[in-house]
Protein backbone atom coordinates (compact mmCIF):
# COMPACT_ATOMS: atom_id res chain seq x y z
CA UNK A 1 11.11 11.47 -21.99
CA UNK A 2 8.90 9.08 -20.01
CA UNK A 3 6.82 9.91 -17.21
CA UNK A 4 9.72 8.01 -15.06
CA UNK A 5 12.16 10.43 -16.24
CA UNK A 6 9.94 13.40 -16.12
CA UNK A 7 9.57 12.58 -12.24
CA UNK A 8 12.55 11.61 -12.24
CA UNK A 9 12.23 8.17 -10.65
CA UNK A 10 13.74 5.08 -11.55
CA UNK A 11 11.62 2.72 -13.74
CA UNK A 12 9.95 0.21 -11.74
CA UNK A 13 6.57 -1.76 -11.39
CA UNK A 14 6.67 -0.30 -7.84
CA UNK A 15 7.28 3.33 -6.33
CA UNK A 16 7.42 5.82 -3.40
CA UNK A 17 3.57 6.89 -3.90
CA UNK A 18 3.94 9.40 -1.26
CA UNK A 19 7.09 10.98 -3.48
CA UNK A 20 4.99 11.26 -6.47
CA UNK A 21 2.35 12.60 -5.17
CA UNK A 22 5.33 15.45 -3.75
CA UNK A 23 6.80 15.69 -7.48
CA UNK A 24 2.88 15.92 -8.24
CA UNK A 25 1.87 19.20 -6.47
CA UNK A 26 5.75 20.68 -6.41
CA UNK A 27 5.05 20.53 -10.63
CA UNK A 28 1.88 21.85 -10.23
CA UNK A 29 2.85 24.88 -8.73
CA UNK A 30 5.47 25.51 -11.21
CA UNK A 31 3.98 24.57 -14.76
CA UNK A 32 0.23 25.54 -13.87
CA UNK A 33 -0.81 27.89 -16.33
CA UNK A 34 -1.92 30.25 -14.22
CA UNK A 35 0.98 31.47 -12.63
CA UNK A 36 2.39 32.42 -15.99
CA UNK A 37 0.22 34.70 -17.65
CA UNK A 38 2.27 37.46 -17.91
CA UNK A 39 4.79 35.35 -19.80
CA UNK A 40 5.39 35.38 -23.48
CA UNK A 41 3.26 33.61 -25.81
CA UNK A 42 5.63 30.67 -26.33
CA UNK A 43 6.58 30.03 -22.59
CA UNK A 44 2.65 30.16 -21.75
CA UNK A 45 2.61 27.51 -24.20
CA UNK A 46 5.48 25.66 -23.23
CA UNK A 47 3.63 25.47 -19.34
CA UNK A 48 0.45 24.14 -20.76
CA UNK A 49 2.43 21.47 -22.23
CA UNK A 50 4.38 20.93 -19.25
CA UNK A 51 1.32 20.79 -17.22
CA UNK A 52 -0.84 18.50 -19.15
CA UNK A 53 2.45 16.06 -18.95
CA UNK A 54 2.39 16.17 -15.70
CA UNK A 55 -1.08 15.51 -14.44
CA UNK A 56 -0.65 12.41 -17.09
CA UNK A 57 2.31 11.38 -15.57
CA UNK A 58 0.52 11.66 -12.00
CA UNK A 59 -2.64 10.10 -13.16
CA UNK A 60 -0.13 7.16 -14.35
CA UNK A 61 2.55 6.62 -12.04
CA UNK A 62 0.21 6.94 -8.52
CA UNK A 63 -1.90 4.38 -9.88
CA UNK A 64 -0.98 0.91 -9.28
CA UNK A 65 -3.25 -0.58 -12.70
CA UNK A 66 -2.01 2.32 -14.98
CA UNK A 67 1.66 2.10 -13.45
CA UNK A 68 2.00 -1.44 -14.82
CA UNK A 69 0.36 -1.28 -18.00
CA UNK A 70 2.89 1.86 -18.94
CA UNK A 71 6.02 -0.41 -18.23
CA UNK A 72 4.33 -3.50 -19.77
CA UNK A 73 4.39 -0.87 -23.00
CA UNK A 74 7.49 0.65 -22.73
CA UNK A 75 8.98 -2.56 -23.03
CA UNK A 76 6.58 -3.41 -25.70
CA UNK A 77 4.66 -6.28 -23.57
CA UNK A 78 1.48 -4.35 -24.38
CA UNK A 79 0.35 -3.39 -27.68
CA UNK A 80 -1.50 -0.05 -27.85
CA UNK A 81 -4.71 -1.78 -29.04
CA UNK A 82 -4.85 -4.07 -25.92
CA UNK A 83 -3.35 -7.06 -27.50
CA UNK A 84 -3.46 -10.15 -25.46
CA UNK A 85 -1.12 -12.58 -25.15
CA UNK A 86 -1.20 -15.95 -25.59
CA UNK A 87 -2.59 -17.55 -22.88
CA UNK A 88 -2.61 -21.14 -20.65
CA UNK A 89 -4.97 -23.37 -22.20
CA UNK A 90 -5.94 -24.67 -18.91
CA UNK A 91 -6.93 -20.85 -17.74
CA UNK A 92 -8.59 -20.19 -21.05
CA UNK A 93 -10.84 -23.49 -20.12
CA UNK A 94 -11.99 -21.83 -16.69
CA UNK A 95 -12.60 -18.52 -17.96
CA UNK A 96 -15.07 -20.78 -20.21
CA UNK A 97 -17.14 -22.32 -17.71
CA UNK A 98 -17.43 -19.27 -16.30
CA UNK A 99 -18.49 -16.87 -19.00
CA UNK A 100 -20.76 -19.94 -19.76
CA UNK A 101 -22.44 -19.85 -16.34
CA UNK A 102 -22.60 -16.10 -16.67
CA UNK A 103 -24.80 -16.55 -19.77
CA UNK A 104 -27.39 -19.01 -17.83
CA UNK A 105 -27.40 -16.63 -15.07
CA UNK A 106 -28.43 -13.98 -17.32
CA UNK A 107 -31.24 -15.98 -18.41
CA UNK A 108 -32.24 -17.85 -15.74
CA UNK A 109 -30.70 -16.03 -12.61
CA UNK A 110 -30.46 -18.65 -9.46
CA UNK A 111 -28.82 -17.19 -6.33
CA UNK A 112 -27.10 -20.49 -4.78
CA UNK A 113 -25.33 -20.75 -8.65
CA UNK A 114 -24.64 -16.75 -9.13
CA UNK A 115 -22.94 -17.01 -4.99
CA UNK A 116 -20.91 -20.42 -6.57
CA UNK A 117 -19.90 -18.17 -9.60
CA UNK A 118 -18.64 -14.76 -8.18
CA UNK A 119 -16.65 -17.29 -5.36
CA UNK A 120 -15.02 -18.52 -8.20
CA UNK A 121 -14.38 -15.49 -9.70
CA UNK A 122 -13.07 -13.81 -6.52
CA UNK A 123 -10.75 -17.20 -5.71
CA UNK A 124 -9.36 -16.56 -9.47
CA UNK A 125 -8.81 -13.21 -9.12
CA UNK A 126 -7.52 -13.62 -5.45
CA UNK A 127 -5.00 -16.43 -7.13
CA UNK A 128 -3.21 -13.59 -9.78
CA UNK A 129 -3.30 -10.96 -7.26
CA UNK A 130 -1.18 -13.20 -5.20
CA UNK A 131 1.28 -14.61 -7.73
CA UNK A 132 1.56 -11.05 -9.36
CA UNK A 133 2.89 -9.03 -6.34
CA UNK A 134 5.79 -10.26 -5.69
CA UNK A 135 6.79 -9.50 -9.08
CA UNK A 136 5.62 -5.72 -8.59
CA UNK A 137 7.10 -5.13 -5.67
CA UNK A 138 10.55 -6.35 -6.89
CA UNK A 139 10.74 -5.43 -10.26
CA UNK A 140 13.09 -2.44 -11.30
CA UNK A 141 14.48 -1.62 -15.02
CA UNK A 142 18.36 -2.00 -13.07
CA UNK A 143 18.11 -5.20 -11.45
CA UNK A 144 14.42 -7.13 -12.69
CA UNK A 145 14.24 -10.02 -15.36
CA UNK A 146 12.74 -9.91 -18.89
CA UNK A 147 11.17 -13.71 -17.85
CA UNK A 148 9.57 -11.60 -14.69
CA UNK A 149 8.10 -8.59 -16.93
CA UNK A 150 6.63 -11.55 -19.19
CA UNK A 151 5.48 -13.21 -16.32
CA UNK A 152 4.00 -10.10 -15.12
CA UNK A 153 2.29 -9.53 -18.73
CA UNK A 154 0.52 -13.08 -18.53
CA UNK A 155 -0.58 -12.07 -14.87
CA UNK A 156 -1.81 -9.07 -16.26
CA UNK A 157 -3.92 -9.98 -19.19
CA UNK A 158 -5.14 -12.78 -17.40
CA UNK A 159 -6.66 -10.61 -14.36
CA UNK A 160 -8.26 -8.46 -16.98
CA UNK A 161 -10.14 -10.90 -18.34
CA UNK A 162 -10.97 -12.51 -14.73
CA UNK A 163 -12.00 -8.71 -14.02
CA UNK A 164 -14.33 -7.81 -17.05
CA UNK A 165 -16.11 -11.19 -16.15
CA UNK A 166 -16.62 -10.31 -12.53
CA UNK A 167 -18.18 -6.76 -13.90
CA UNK A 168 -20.40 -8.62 -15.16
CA UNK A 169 -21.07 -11.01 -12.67
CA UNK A 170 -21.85 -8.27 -10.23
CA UNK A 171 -24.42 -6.68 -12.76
CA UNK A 172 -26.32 -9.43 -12.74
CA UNK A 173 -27.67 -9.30 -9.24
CA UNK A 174 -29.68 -6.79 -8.62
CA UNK A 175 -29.05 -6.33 -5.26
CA UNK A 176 -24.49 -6.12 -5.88
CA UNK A 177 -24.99 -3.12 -8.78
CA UNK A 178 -23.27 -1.26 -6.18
CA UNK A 179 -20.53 -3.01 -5.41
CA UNK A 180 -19.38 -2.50 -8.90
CA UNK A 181 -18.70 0.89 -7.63
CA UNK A 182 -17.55 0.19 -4.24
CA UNK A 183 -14.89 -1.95 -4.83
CA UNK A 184 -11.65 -2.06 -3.58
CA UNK A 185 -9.86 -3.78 -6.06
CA UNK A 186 -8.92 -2.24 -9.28
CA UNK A 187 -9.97 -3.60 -12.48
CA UNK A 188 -6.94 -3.77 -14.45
CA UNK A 189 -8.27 -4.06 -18.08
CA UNK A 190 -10.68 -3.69 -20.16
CA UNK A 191 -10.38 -6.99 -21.89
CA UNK A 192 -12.73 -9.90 -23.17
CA UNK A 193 -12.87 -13.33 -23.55
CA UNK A 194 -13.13 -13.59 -26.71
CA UNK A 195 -9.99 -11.13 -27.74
CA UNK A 196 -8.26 -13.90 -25.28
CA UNK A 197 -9.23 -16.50 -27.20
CA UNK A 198 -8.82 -15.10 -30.74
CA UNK A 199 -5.09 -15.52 -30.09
């Protein structure tokens, strides 16, 4: 059973976050171990695994990052060891300047070239954001595309890498450390440049 079923939701890149978090706490209240102590052995047992499930399907399915990734896998888009696809030459070529600018900043920091390098890293990231969410919003097991999932995957890894390298853009200012913590926008994967380009 996957955490889809065990919520009993249709599989989809997109859900009712307001009904998981309902299936979430209803759950909660019924497996918690807590509220069966005075139960047998096995069935104690049996709620502690029912309970672990579903805080990991909650900690899945509310969030938009982790909610992908699990389809991507179940349809076995995603390896388990954060396999990357193979990916546009022409993006691989910008993620290159920019790791390469990131290395000279980290050596010889310059604010007017660190402000040129996060814009370009926020205007990539920005771009996928864009071009993924129609997918996301669409996409259901019953009536979504295998060439949009795929699509989706590309997206995906691609935004990871764009994401580790703005991680590190933002650590190199001293003044934006916090930011890294204060941002909005989720970083999708851990992923780097070179795993990209070992494909």
């Amino acid at each position: 059973m996957n955490h889809f079923e065990f919520y009993q939701l249709p599989v989809a890149l997109s859900v009712d976050e307001a009904a998981v978090r309902r299936t979430y706490l209803l759950n909660s209240k019924k497996y918690h171990p807590d509220f069966h102590t005075l139960s047998d052995e096995s069935e104690q047992v049996k709620m502690l695994e029912l309970s672990t499930r579903n805080n990991e399907a909650f900690k899945t399915l509310s969030d938009p990052d982790n909610r992908v990734r699990y389809v991507l896998e179940m349809k076995g888009l995603l390896g388990l060891n954060n396999e990357t696809p193979s990916l546009p030459q022409d993006f691989l070529m910008e993620m290159m300047d920019i790791n390469e600018a990131l290395m000279e900043l980290s050596s010889d920091f310059d604010t007017e070239r660190y402000a040129n390098t996060l814009q370009a890293v926020n205007n990539l990231e920005g771009e996928l954001e864009t071009s993924i969410q129609p997918i996301v919003s669409s996409w259901t097991e019953i009536t979504g595309s295998d060439a949009d999932l795929q699509k989706c995957e590309i997206i995906f890894s691609k935004n990871g890498i764009c994401c580790a390298s703005k991680k590190i853009c933002l650590n190199l200012h001293p003044l934006n450390w916090q930011a890294v913590f204060s941002s909005n926008r989720h970083f999708w994967i851990t992923a780097t440049f070179e795993t990209a380009t070992a494909n």
